[in-house]
PDB file of N, CA and C in Angstrom:
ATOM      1  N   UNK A   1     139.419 191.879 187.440  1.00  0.00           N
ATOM      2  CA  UNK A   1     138.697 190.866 188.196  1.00  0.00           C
ATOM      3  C   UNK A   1     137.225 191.298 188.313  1.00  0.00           C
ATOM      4  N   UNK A   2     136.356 190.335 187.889  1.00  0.00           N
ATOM      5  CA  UNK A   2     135.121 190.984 187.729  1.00  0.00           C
ATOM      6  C   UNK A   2     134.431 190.080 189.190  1.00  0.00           C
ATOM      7  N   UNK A   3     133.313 191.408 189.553  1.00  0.00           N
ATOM      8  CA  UNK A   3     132.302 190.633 191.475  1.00  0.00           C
ATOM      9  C   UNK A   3     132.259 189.288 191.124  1.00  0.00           C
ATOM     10  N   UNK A   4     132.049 188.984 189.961  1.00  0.00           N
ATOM     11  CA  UNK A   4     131.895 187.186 190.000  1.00  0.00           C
ATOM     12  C   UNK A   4     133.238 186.127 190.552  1.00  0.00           C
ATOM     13  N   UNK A   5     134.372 186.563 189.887  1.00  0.00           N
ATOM     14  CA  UNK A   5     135.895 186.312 190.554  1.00  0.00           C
ATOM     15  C   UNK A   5     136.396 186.258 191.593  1.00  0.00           C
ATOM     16  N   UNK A   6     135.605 187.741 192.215  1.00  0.00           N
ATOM     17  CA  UNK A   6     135.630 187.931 193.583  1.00  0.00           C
ATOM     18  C   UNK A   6     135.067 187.512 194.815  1.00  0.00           C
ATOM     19  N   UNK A   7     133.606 186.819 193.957  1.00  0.00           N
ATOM     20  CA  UNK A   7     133.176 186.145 194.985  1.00  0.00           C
ATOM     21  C   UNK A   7     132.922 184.421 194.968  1.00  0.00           C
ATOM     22  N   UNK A   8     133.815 184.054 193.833  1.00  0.00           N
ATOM     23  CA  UNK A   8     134.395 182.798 193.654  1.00  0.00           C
ATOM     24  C   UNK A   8     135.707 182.609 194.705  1.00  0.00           C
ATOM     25  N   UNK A   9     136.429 183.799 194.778  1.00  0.00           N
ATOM     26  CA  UNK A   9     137.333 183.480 195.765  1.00  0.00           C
ATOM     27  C   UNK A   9     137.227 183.716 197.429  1.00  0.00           C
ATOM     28  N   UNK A  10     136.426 184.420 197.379  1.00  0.00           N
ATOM     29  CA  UNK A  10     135.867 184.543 199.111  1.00  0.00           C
ATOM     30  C   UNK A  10     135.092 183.441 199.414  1.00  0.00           C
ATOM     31  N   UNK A  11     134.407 182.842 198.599  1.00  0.00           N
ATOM     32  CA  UNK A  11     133.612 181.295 199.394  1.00  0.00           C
ATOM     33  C   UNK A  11     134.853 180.501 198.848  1.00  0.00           C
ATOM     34  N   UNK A  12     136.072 180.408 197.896  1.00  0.00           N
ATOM     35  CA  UNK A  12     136.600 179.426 198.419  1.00  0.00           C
ATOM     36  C   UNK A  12     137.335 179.918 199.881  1.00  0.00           C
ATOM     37  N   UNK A  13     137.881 180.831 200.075  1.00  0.00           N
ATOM     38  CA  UNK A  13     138.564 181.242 201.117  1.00  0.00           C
ATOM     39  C   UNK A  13     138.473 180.987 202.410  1.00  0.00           C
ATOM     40  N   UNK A  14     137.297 180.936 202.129  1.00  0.00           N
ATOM     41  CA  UNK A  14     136.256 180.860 203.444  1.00  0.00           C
ATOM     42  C   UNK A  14     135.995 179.133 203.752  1.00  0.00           C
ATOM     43  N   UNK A  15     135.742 178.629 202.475  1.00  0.00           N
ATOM     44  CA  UNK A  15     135.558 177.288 202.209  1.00  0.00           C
ATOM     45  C   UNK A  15     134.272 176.803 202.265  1.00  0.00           C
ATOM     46  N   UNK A  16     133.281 177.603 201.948  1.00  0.00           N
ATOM     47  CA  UNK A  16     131.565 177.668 201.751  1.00  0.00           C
ATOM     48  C   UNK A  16     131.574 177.027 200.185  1.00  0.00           C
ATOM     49  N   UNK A  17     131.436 176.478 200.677  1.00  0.00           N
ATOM     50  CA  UNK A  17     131.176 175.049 198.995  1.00  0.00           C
ATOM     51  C   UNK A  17     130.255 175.096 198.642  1.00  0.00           C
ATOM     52  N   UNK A  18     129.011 175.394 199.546  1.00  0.00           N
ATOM     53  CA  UNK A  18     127.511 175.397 199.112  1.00  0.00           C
ATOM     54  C   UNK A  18     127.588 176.603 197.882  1.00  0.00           C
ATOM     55  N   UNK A  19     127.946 177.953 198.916  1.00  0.00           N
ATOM     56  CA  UNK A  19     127.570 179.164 198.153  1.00  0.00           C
ATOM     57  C   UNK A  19     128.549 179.170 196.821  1.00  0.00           C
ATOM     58  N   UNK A  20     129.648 178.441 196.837  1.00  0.00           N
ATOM     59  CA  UNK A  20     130.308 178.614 195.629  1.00  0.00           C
ATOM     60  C   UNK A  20     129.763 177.939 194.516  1.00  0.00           C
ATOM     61  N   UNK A  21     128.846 176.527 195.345  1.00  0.00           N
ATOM     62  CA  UNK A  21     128.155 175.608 193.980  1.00  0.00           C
ATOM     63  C   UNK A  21     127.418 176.391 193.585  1.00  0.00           C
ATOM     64  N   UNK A  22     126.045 176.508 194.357  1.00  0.00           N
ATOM     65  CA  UNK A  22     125.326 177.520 193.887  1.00  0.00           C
ATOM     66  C   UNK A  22     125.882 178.743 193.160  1.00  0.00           C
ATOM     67  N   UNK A  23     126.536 180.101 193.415  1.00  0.00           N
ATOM     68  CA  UNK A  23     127.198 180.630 192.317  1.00  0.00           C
ATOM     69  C   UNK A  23     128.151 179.942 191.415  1.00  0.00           C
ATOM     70  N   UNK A  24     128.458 179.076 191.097  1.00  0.00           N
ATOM     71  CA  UNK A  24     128.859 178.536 189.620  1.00  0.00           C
ATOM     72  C   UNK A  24     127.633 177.737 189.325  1.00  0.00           C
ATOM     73  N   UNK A  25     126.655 177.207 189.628  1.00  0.00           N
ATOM     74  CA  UNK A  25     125.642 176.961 188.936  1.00  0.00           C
ATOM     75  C   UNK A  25     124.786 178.221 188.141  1.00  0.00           C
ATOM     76  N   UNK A  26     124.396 178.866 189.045  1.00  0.00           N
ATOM     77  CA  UNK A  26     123.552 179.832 188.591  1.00  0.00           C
ATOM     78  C   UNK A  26     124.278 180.982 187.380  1.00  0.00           C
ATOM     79  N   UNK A  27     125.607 180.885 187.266  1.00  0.00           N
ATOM     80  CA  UNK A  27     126.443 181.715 186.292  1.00  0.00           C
ATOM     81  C   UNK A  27     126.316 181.040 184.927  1.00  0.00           C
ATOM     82  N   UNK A  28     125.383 180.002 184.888  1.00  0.00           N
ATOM     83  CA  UNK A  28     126.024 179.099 183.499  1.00  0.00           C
ATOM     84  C   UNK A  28     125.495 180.000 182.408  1.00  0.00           C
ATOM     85  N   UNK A  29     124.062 180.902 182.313  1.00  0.00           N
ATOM     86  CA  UNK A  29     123.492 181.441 181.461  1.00  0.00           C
ATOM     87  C   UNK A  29     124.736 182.731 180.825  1.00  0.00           C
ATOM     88  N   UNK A  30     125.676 183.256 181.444  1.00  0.00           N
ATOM     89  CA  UNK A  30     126.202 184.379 181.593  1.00  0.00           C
ATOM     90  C   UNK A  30     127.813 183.676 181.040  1.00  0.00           C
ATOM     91  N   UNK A  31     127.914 182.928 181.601  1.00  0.00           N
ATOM     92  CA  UNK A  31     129.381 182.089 181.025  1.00  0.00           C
ATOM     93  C   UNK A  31     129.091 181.582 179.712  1.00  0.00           C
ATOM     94  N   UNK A  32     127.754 181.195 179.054  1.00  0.00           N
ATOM     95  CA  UNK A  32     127.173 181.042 178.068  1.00  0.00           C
ATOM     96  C   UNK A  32     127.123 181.806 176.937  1.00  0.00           C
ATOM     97  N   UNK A  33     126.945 182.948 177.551  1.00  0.00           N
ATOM     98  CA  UNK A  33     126.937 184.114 176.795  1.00  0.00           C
ATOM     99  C   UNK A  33     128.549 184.638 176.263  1.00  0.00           C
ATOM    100  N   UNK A  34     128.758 184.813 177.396  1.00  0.00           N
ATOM    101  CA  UNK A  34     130.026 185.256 177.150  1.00  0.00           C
ATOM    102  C   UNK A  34     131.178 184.119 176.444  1.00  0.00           C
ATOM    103  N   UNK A  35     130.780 183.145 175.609  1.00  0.00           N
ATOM    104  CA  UNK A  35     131.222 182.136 175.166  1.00  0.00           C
ATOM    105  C   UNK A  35     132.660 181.294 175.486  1.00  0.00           C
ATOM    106  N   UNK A  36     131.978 181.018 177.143  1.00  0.00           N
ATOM    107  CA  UNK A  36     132.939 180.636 178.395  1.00  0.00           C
ATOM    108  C   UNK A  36     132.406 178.980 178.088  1.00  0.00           C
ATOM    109  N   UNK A  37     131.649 178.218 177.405  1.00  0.00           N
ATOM    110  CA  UNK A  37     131.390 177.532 177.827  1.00  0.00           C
ATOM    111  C   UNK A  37     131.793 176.126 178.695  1.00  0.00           C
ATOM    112  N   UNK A  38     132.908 175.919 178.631  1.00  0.00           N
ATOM    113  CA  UNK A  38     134.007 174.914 179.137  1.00  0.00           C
ATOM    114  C   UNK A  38     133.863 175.536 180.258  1.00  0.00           C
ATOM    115  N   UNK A  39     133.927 176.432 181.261  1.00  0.00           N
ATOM    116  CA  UNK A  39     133.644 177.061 182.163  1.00  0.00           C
ATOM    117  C   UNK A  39     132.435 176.865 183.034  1.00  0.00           C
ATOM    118  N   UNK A  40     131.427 176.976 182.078  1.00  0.00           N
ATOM    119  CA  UNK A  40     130.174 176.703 182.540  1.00  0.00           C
ATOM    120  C   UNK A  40     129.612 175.074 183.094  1.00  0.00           C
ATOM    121  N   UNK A  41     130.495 174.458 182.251  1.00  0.00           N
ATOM    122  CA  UNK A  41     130.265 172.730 182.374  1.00  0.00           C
ATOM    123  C   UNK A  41     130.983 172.927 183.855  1.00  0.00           C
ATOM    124  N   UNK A  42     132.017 173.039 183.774  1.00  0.00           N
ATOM    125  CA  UNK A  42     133.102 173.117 185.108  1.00  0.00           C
ATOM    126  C   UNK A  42     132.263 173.196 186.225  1.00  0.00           C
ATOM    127  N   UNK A  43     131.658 174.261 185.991  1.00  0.00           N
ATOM    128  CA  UNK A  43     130.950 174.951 187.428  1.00  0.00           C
ATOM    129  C   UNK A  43     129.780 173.888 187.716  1.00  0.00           C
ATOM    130  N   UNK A  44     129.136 173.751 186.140  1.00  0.00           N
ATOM    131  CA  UNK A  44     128.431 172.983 186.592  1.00  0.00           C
ATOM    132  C   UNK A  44     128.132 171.640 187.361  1.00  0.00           C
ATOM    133  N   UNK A  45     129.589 171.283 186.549  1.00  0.00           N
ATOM    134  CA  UNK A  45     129.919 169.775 187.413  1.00  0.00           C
ATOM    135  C   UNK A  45     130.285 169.933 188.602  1.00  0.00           C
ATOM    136  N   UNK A  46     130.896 170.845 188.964  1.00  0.00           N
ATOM    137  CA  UNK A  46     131.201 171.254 190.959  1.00  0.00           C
ATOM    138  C   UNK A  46     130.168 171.212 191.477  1.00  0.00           C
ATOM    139  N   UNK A  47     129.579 172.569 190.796  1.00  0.00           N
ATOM    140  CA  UNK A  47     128.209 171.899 191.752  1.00  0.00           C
ATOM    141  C   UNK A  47     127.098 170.589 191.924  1.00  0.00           C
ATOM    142  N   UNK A  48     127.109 170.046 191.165  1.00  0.00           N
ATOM    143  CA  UNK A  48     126.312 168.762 190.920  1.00  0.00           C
ATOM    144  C   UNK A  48     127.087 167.832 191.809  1.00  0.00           C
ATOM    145  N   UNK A  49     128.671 167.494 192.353  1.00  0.00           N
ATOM    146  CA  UNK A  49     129.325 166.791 193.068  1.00  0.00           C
ATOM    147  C   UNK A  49     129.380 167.934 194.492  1.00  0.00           C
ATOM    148  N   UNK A  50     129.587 168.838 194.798  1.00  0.00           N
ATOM    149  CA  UNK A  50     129.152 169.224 196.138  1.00  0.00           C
ATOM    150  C   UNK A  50     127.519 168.906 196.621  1.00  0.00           C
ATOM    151  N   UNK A  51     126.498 169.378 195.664  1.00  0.00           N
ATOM    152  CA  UNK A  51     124.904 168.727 196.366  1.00  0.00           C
ATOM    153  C   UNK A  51     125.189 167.398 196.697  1.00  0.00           C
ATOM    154  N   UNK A  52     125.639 166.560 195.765  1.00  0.00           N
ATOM    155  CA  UNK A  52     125.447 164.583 196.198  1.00  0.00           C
ATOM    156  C   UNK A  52     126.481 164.820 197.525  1.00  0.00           C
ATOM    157  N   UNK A  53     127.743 165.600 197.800  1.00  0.00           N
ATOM    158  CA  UNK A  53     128.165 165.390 198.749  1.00  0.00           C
ATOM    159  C   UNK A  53     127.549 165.729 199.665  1.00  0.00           C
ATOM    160  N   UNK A  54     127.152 167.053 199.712  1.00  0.00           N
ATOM    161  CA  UNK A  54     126.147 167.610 201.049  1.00  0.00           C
ATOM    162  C   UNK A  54     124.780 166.944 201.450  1.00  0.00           C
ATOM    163  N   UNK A  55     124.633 166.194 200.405  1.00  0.00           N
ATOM    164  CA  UNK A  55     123.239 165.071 200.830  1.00  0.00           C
ATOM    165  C   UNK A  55     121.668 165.642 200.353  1.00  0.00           C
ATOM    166  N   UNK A  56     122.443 166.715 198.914  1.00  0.00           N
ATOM    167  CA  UNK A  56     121.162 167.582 198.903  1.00  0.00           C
ATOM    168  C   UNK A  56     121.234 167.337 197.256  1.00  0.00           C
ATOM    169  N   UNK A  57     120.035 165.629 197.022  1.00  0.00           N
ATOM    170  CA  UNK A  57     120.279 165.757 195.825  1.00  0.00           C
ATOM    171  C   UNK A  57     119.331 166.299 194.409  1.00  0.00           C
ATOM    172  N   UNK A  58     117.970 166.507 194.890  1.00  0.00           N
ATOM    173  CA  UNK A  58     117.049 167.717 194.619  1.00  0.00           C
ATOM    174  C   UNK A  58     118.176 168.671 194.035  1.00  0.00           C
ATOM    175  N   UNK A  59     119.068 169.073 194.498  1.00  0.00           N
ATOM    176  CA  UNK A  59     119.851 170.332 194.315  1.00  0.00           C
ATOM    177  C   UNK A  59     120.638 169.921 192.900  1.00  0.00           C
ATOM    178  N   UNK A  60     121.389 168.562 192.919  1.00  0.00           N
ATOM    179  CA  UNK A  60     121.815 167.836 191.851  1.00  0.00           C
ATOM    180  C   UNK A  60     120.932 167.789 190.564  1.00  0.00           C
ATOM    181  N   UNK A  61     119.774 167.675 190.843  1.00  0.00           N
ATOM    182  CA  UNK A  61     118.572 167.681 189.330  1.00  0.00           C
ATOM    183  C   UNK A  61     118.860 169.141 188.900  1.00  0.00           C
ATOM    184  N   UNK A  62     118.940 170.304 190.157  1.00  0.00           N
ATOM    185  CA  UNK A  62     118.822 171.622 189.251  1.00  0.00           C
ATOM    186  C   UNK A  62     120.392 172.042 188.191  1.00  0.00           C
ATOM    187  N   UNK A  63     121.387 171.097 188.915  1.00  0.00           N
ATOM    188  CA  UNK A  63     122.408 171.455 188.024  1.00  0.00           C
ATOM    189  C   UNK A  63     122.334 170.356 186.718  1.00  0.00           C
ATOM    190  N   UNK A  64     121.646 169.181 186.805  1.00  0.00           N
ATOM    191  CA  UNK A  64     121.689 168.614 185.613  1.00  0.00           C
ATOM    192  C   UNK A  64     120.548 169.581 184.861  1.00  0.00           C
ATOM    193  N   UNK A  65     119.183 170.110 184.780  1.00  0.00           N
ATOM    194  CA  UNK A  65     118.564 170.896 184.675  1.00  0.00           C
ATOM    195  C   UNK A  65     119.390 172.447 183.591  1.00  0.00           C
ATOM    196  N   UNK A  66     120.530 172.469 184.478  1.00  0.00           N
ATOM    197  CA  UNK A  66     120.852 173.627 183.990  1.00  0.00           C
ATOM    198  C   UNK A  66     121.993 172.954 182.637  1.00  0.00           C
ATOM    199  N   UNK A  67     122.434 172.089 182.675  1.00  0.00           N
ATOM    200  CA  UNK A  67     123.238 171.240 181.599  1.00  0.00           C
ATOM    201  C   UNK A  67     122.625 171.330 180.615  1.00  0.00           C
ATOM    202  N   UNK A  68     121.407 170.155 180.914  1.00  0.00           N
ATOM    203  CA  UNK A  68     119.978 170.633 179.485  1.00  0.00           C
ATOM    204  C   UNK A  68     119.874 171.440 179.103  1.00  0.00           C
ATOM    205  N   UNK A  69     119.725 172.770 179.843  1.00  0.00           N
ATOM    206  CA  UNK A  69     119.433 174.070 179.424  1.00  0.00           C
ATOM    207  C   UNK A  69     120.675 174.851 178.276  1.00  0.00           C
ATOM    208  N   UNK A  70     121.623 174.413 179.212  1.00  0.00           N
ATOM    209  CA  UNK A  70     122.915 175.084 178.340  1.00  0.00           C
ATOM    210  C   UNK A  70     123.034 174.184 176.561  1.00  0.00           C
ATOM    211  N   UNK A  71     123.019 173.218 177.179  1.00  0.00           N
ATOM    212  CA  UNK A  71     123.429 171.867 175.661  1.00  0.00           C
ATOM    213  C   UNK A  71     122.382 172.708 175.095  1.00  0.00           C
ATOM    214  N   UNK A  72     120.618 173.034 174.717  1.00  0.00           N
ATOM    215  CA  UNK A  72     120.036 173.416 174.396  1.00  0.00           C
ATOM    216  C   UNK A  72     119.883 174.663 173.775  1.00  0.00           C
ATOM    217  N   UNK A  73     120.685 175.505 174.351  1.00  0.00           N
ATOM    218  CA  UNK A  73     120.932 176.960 173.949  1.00  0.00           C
ATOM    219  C   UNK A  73     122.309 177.176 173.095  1.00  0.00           C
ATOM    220  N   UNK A  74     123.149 176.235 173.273  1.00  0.00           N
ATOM    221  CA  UNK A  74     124.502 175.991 172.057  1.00  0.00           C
ATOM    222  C   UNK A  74     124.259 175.291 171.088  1.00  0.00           C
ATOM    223  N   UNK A  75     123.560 173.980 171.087  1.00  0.00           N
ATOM    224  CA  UNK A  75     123.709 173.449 169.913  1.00  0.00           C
ATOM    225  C   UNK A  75     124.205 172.338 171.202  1.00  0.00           C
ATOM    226  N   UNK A  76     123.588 170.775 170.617  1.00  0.00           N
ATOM    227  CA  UNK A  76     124.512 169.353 170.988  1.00  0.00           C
ATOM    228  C   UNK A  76     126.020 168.957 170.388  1.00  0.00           C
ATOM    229  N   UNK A  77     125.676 169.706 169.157  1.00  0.00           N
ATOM    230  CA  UNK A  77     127.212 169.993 168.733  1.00  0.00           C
ATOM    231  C   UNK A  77     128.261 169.732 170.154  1.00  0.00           C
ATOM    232  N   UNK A  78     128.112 171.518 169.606  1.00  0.00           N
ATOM    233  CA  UNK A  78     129.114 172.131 170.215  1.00  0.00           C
ATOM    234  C   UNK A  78     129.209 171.789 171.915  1.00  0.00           C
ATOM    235  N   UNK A  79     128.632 171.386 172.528  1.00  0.00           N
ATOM    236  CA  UNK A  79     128.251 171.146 173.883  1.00  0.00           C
ATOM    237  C   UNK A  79     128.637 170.020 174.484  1.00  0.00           C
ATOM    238  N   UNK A  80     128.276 169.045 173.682  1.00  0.00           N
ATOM    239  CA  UNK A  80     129.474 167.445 172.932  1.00  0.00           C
ATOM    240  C   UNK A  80     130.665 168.015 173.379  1.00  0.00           C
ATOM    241  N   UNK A  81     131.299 168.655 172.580  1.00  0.00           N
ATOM    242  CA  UNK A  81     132.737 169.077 172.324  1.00  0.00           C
ATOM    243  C   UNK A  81     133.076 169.741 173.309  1.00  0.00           C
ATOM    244  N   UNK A  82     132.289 170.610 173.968  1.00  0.00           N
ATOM    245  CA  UNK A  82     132.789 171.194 175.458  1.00  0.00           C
ATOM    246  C   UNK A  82     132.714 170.001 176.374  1.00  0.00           C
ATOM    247  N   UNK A  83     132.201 169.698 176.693  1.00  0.00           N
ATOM    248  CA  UNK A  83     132.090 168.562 177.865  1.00  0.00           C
ATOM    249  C   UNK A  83     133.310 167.504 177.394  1.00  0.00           C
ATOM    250  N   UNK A  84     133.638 166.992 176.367  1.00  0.00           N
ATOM    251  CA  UNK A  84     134.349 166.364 175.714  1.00  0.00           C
ATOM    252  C   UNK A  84     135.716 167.158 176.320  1.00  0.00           C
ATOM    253  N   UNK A  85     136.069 168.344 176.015  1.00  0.00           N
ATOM    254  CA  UNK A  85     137.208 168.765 176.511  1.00  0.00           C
ATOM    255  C   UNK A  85     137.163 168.964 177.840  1.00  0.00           C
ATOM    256  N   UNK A  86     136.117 168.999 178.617  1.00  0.00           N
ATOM    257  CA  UNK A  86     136.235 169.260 180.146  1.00  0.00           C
ATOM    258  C   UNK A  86     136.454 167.990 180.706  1.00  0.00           C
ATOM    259  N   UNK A  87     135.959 167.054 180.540  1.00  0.00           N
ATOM    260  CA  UNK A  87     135.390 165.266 180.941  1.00  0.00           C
ATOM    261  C   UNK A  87     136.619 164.550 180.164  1.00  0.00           C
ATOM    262  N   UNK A  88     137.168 164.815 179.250  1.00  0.00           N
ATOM    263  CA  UNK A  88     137.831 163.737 178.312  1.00  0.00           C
ATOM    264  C   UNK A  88     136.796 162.375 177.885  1.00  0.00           C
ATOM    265  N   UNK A  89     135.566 162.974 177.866  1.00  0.00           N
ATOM    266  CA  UNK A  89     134.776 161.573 177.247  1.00  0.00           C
ATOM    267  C   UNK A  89     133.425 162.406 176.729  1.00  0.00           C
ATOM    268  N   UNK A  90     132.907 161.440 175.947  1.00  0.00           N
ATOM    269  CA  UNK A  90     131.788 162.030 175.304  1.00  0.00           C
ATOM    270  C   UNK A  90     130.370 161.997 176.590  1.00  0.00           C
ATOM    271  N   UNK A  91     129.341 163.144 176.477  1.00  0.00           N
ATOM    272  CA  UNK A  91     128.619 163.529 177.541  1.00  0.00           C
ATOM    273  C   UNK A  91     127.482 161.953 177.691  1.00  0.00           C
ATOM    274  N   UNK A  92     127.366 161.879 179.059  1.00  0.00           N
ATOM    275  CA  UNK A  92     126.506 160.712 178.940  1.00  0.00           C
ATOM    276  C   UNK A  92     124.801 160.913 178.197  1.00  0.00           C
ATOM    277  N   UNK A  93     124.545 159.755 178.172  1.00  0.00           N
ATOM    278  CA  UNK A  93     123.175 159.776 177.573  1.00  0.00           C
ATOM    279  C   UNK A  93     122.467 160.589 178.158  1.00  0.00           C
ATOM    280  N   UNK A  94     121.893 160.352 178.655  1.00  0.00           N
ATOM    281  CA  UNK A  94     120.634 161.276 179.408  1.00  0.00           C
ATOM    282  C   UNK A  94     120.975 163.118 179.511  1.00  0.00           C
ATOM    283  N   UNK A  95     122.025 162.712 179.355  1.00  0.00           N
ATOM    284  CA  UNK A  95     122.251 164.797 178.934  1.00  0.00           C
ATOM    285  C   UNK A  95     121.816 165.149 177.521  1.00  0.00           C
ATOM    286  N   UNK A  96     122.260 164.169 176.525  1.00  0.00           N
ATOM    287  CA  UNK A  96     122.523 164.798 174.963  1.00  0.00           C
ATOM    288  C   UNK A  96     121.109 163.979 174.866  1.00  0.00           C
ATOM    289  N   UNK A  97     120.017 163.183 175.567  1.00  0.00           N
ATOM    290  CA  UNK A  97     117.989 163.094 174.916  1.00  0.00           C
ATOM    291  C   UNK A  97     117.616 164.219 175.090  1.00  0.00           C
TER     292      UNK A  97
END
């Protein structure tokens, strides 16, 4: 179990949604790497639906922000095809301009 696991499960435990969005947002570069990417969408999409829930949607641009970033650093390919298996649908427009 790596500190990241560990502290995915203490904010859920706890039930701190913020700090868990935020750490699965900010992991996408590293889940990226480590060629997690289906993972990385995941997180990313949690967090992008906890900010609109918490009313903090500034916070929502940085996880679409970080989508761009990721699609950008894989290939639209392949990024297509992850989101595709996470979503069951192809990624909307404004992600893959």
């Amino acid at each position: 179990e790596t500190d990241y696991e560990r502290a995915l499960a203490v904010f859920t435990a706890i039930e701190d949604t913020y700090s868990l969005a935020v750490t699965r947002r900010r992991m996408w570069p590293t889940l990226v790497a480590l060629s997690r990417l289906e993972e990385a969408i995941r997180g990313l999409l949690f967090a992008r639906e906890v900010y609109l829930r918490i009313g903090l949607p500034e916070y929502a641009e940085y996880a679409h922000q970080s989508m761009r970033a990721a699609r950008d650093r894989v290939g639209a390919e392949a990024f297509g095809a992850a989101w595709q298996a996470v979503v069951g649908e192809p990624p909307p427009d404004w992600l893959m301009e």
